[in-house]
C-alpha atoms as a PDB file:
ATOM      1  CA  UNK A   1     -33.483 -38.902  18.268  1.00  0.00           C
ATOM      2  CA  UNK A   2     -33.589 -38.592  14.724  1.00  0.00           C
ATOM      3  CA  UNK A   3     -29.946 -38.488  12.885  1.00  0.00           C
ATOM      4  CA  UNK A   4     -30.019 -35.065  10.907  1.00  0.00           C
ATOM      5  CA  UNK A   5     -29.614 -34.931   7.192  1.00  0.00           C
ATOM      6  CA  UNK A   6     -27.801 -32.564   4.773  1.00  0.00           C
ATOM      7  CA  UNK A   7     -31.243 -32.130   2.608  1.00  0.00           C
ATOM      8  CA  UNK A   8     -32.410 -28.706   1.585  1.00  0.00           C
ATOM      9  CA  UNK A   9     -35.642 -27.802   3.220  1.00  0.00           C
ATOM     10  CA  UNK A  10     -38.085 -24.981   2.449  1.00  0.00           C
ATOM     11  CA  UNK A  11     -38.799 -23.038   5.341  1.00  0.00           C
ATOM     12  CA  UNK A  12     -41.245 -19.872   5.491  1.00  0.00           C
ATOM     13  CA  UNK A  13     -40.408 -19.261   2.074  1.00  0.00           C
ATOM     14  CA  UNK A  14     -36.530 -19.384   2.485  1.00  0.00           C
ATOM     15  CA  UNK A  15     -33.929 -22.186   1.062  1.00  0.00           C
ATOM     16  CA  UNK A  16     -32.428 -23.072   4.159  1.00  0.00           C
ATOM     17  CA  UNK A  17     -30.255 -26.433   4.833  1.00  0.00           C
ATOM     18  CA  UNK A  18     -31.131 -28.121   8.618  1.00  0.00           C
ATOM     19  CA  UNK A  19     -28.991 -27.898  10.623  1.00  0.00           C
ATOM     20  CA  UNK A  20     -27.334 -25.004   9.486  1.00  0.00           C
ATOM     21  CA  UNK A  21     -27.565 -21.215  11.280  1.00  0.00           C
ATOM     22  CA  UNK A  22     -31.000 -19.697   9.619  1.00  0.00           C
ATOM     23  CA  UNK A  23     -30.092 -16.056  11.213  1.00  0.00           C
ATOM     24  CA  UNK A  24     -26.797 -15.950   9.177  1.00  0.00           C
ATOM     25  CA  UNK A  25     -26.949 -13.717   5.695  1.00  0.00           C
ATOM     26  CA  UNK A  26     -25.968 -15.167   2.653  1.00  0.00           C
ATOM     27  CA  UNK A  27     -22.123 -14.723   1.831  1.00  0.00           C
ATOM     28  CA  UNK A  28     -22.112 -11.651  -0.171  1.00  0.00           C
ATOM     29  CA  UNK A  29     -21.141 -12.120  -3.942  1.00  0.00           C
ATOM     30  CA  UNK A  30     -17.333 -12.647  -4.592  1.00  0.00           C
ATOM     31  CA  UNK A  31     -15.558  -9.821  -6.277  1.00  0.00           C
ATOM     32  CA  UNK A  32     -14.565  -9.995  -9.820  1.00  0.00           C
ATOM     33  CA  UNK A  33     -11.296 -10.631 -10.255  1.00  0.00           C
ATOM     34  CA  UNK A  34      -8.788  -8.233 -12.928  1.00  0.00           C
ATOM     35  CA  UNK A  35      -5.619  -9.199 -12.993  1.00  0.00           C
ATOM     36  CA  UNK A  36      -4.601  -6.813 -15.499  1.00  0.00           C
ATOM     37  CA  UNK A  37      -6.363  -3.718 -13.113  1.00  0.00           C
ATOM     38  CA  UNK A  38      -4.008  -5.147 -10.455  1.00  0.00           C
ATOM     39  CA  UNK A  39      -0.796  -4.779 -12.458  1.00  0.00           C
ATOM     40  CA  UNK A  40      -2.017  -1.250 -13.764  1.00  0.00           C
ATOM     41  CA  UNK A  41      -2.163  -0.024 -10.498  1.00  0.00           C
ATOM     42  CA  UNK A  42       0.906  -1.577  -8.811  1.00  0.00           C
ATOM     43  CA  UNK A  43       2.957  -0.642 -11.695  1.00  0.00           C
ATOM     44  CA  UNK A  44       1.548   3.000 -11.537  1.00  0.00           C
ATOM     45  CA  UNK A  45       1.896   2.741  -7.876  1.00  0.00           C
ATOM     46  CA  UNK A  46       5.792   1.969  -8.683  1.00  0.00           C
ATOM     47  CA  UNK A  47       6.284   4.613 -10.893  1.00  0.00           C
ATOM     48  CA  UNK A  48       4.557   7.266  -9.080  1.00  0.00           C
ATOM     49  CA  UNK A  49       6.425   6.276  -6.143  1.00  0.00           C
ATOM     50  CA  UNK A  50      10.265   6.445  -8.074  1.00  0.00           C
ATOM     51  CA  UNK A  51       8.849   9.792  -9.104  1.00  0.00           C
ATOM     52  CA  UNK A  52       8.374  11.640  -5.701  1.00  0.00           C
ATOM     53  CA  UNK A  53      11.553  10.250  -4.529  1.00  0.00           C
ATOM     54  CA  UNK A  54      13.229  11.549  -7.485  1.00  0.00           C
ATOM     55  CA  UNK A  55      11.225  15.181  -7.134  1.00  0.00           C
ATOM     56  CA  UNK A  56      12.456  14.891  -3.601  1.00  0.00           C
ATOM     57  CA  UNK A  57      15.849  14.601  -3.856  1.00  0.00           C
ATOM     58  CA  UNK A  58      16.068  17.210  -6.348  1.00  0.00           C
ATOM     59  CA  UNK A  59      14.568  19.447  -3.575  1.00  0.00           C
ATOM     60  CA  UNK A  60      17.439  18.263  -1.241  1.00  0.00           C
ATOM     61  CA  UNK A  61      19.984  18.860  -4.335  1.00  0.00           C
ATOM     62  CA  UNK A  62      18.509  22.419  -4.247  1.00  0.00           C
ATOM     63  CA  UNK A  63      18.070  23.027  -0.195  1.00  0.00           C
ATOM     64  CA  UNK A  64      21.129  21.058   0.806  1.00  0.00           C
ATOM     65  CA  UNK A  65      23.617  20.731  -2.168  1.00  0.00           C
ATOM     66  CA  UNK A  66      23.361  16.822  -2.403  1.00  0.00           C
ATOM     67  CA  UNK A  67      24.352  15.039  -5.241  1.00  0.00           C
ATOM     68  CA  UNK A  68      21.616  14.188  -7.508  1.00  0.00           C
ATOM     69  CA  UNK A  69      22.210  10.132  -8.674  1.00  0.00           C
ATOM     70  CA  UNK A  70      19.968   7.210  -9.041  1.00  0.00           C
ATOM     71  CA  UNK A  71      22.126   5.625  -6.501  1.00  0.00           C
ATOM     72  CA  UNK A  72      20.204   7.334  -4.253  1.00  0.00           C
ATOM     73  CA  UNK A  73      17.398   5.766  -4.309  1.00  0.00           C
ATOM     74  CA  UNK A  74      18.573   2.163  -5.525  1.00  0.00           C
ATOM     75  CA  UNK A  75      21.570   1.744  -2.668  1.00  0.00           C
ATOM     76  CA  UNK A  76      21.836   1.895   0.992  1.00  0.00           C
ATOM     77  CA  UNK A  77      25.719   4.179   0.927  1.00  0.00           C
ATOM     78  CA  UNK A  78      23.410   7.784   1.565  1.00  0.00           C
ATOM     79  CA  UNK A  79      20.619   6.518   3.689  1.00  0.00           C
ATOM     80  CA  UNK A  80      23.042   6.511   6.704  1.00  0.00           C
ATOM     81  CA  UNK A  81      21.651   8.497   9.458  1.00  0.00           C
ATOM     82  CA  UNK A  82      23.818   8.601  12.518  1.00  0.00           C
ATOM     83  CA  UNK A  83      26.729  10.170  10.172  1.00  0.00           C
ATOM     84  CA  UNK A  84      28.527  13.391  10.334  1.00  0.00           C
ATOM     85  CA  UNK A  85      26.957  13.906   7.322  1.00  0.00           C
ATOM     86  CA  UNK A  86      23.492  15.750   6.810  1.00  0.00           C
ATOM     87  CA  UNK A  87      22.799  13.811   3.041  1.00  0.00           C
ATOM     88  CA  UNK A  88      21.204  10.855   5.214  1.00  0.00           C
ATOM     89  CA  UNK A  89      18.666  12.663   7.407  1.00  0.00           C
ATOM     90  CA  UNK A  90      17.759  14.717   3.917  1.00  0.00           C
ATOM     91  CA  UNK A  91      17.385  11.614   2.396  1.00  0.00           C
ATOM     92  CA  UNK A  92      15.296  10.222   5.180  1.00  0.00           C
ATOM     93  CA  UNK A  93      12.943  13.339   4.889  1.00  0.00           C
ATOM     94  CA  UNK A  94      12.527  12.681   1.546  1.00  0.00           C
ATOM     95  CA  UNK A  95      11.649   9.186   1.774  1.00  0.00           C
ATOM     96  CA  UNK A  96       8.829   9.888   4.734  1.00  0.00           C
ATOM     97  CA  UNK A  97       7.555  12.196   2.695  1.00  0.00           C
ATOM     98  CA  UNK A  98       7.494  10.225  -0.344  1.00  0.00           C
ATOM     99  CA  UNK A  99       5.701   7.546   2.087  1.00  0.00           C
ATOM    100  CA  UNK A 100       2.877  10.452   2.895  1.00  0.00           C
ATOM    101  CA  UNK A 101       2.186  11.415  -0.139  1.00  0.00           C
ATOM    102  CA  UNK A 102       2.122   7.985  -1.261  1.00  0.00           C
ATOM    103  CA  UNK A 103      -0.599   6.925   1.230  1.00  0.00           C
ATOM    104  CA  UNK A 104      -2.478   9.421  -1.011  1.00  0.00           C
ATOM    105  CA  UNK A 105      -1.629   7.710  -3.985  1.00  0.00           C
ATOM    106  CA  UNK A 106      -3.354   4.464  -2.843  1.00  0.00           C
ATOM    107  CA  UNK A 107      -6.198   6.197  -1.383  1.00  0.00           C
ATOM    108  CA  UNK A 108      -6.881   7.739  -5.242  1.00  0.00           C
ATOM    109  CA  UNK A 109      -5.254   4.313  -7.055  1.00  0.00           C
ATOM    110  CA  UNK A 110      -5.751   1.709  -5.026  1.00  0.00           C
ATOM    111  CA  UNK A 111      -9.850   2.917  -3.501  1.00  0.00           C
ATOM    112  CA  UNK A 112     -10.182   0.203  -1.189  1.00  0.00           C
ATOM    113  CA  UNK A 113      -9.078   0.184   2.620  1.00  0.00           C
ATOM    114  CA  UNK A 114      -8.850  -3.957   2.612  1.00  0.00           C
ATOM    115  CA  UNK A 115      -6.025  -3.341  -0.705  1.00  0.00           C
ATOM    116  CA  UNK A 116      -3.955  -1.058   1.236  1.00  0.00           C
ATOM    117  CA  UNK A 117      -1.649  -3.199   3.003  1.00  0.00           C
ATOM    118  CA  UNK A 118      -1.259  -5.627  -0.170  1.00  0.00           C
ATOM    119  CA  UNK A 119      -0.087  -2.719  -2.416  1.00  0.00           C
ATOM    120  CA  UNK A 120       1.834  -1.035  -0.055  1.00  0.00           C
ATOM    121  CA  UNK A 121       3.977  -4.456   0.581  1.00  0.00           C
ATOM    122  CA  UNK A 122       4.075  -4.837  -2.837  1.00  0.00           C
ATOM    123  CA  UNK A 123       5.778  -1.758  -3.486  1.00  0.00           C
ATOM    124  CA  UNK A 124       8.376  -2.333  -0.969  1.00  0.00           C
ATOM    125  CA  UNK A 125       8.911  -5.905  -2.146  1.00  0.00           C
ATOM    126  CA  UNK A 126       9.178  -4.388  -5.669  1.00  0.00           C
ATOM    127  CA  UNK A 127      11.448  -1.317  -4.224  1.00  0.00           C
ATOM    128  CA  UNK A 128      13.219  -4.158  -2.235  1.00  0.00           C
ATOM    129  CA  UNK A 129      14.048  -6.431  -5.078  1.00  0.00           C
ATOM    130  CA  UNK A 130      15.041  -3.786  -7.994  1.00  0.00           C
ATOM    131  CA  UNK A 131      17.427  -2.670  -4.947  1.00  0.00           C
ATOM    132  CA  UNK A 132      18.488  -5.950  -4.808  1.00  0.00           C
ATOM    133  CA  UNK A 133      19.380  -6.308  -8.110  1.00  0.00           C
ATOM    134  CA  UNK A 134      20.838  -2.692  -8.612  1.00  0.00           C
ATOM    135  CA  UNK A 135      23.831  -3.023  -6.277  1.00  0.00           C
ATOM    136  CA  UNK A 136      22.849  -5.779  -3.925  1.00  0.00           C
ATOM    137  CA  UNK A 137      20.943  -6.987  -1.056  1.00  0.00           C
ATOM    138  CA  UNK A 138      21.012  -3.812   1.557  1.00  0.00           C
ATOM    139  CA  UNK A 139      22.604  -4.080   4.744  1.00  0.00           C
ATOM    140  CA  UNK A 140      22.620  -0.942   6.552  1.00  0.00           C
ATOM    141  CA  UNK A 141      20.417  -0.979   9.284  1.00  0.00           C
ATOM    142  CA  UNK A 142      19.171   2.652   8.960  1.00  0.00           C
ATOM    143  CA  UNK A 143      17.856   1.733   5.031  1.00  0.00           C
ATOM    144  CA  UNK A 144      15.434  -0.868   6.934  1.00  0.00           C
ATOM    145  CA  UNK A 145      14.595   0.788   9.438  1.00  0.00           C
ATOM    146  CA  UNK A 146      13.701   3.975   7.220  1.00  0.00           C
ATOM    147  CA  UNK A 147      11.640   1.806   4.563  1.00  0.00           C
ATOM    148  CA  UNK A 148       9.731  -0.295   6.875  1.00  0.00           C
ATOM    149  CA  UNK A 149       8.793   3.204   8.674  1.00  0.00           C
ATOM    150  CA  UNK A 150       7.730   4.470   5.543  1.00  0.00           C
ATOM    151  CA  UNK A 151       5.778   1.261   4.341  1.00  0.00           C
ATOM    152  CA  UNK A 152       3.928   1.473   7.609  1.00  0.00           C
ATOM    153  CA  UNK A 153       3.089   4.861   7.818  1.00  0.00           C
ATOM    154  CA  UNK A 154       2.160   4.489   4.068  1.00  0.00           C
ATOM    155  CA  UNK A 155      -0.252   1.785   4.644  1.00  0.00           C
ATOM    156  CA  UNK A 156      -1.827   3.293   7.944  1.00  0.00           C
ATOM    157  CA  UNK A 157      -2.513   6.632   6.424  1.00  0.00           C
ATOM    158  CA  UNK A 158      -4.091   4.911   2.793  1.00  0.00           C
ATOM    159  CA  UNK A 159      -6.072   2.859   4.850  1.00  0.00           C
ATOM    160  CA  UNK A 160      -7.382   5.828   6.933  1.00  0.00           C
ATOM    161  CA  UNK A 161      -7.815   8.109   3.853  1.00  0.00           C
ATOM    162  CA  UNK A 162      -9.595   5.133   1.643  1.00  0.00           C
ATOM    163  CA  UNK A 163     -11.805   4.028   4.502  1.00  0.00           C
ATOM    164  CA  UNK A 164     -12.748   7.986   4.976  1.00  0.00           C
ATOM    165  CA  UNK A 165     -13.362   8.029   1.194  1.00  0.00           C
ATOM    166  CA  UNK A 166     -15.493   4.263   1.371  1.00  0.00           C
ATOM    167  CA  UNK A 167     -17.963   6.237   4.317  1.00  0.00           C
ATOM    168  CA  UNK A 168     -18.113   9.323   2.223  1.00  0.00           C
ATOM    169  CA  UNK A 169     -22.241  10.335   1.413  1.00  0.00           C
ATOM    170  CA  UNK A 170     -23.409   9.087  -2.477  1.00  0.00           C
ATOM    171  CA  UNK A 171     -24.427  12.489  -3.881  1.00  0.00           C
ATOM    172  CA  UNK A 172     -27.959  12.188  -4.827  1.00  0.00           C
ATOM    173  CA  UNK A 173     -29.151  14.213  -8.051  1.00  0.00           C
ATOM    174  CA  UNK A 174     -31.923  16.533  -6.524  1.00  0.00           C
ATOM    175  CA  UNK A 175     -34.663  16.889  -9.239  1.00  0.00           C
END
């Protein structure tokens, strides 16, 4: 038996190398990489986000008579659920809803199904941290338990809107 070798051999016209699979495709061409495209759209991703939570709990402020204070969004003291207090299920609303409509947001933003998950971390990281820094590391157990819902059901639903927008038909100009 002859050892094999790591040569290139021409065969029926194609580069192969023996030994290798001939059936297998060449890897596809890497994507470019734009770091400053990334940033754009997280930090548009951020803001849009801080500005549905804000429209929604002036809604709440209207519907509900909450008070309206940034504190709302960057502490854990109103997202308290099992309360006598309605405030916390208001504020839960608005943060699933903030969640739905941004799974839209990365569908239009972000365009690609495999980015979904990435930028929707992201933006909880990001969400997490600024927390974080605002008034401290949360520890109520209904703020994680409402964010990580809402993360998920972000992600889920920007995947499944992106990937229906990736298998959308290319209009073709009928001359």
């Amino acid at each position: 038996m002859l050892p094999r070798s790591n040569s290139s051999s021409v065969n029926n016209g194609l580069r192969t190398r023996t030994g290798g699979n001939r059936n297998r495709p060449n890897n596809p061409p890497a994507q470019p990489f734009y770091p400053k495209l990334i940033f754009a759209q997280i930090v548009s991703l951020q803001c849009f986000h801080y500005f549905l939570l804000a429209f929604f709990f002036q809604v709440n402020h209207v519907l509900y008579g909450t008070t309206v204070t940034i504190d709302r969004i960057f502490t854990d003291r109103y997202l308290r659920l099992w309360q006598s207090e309605r405030s916390g299920w208001a504020d839960a609303i608005a943060l699933f809803l903030a969640s739905l409509v941004g799974s839209v947001l990365l569908a239009v933003i972000v365009e690609k199904s495999k980015k979904c998950l990435d930028f929707g971390v992201t933006l909880f990281l990001l969400h997490l941290l600024l927390c974080s820094l605002y008034d401290g590391f949360p520890t109520i157990l209904d703020w994680w338990v409402m964010h990580v819902l809402g993360t998920i059901v972000m992600v889920l639903l920007g995947e499944y809107l992106c990937s229906r927008r990736e298998l959308d038909d290319i209009p073709i100009l009928q001359i």
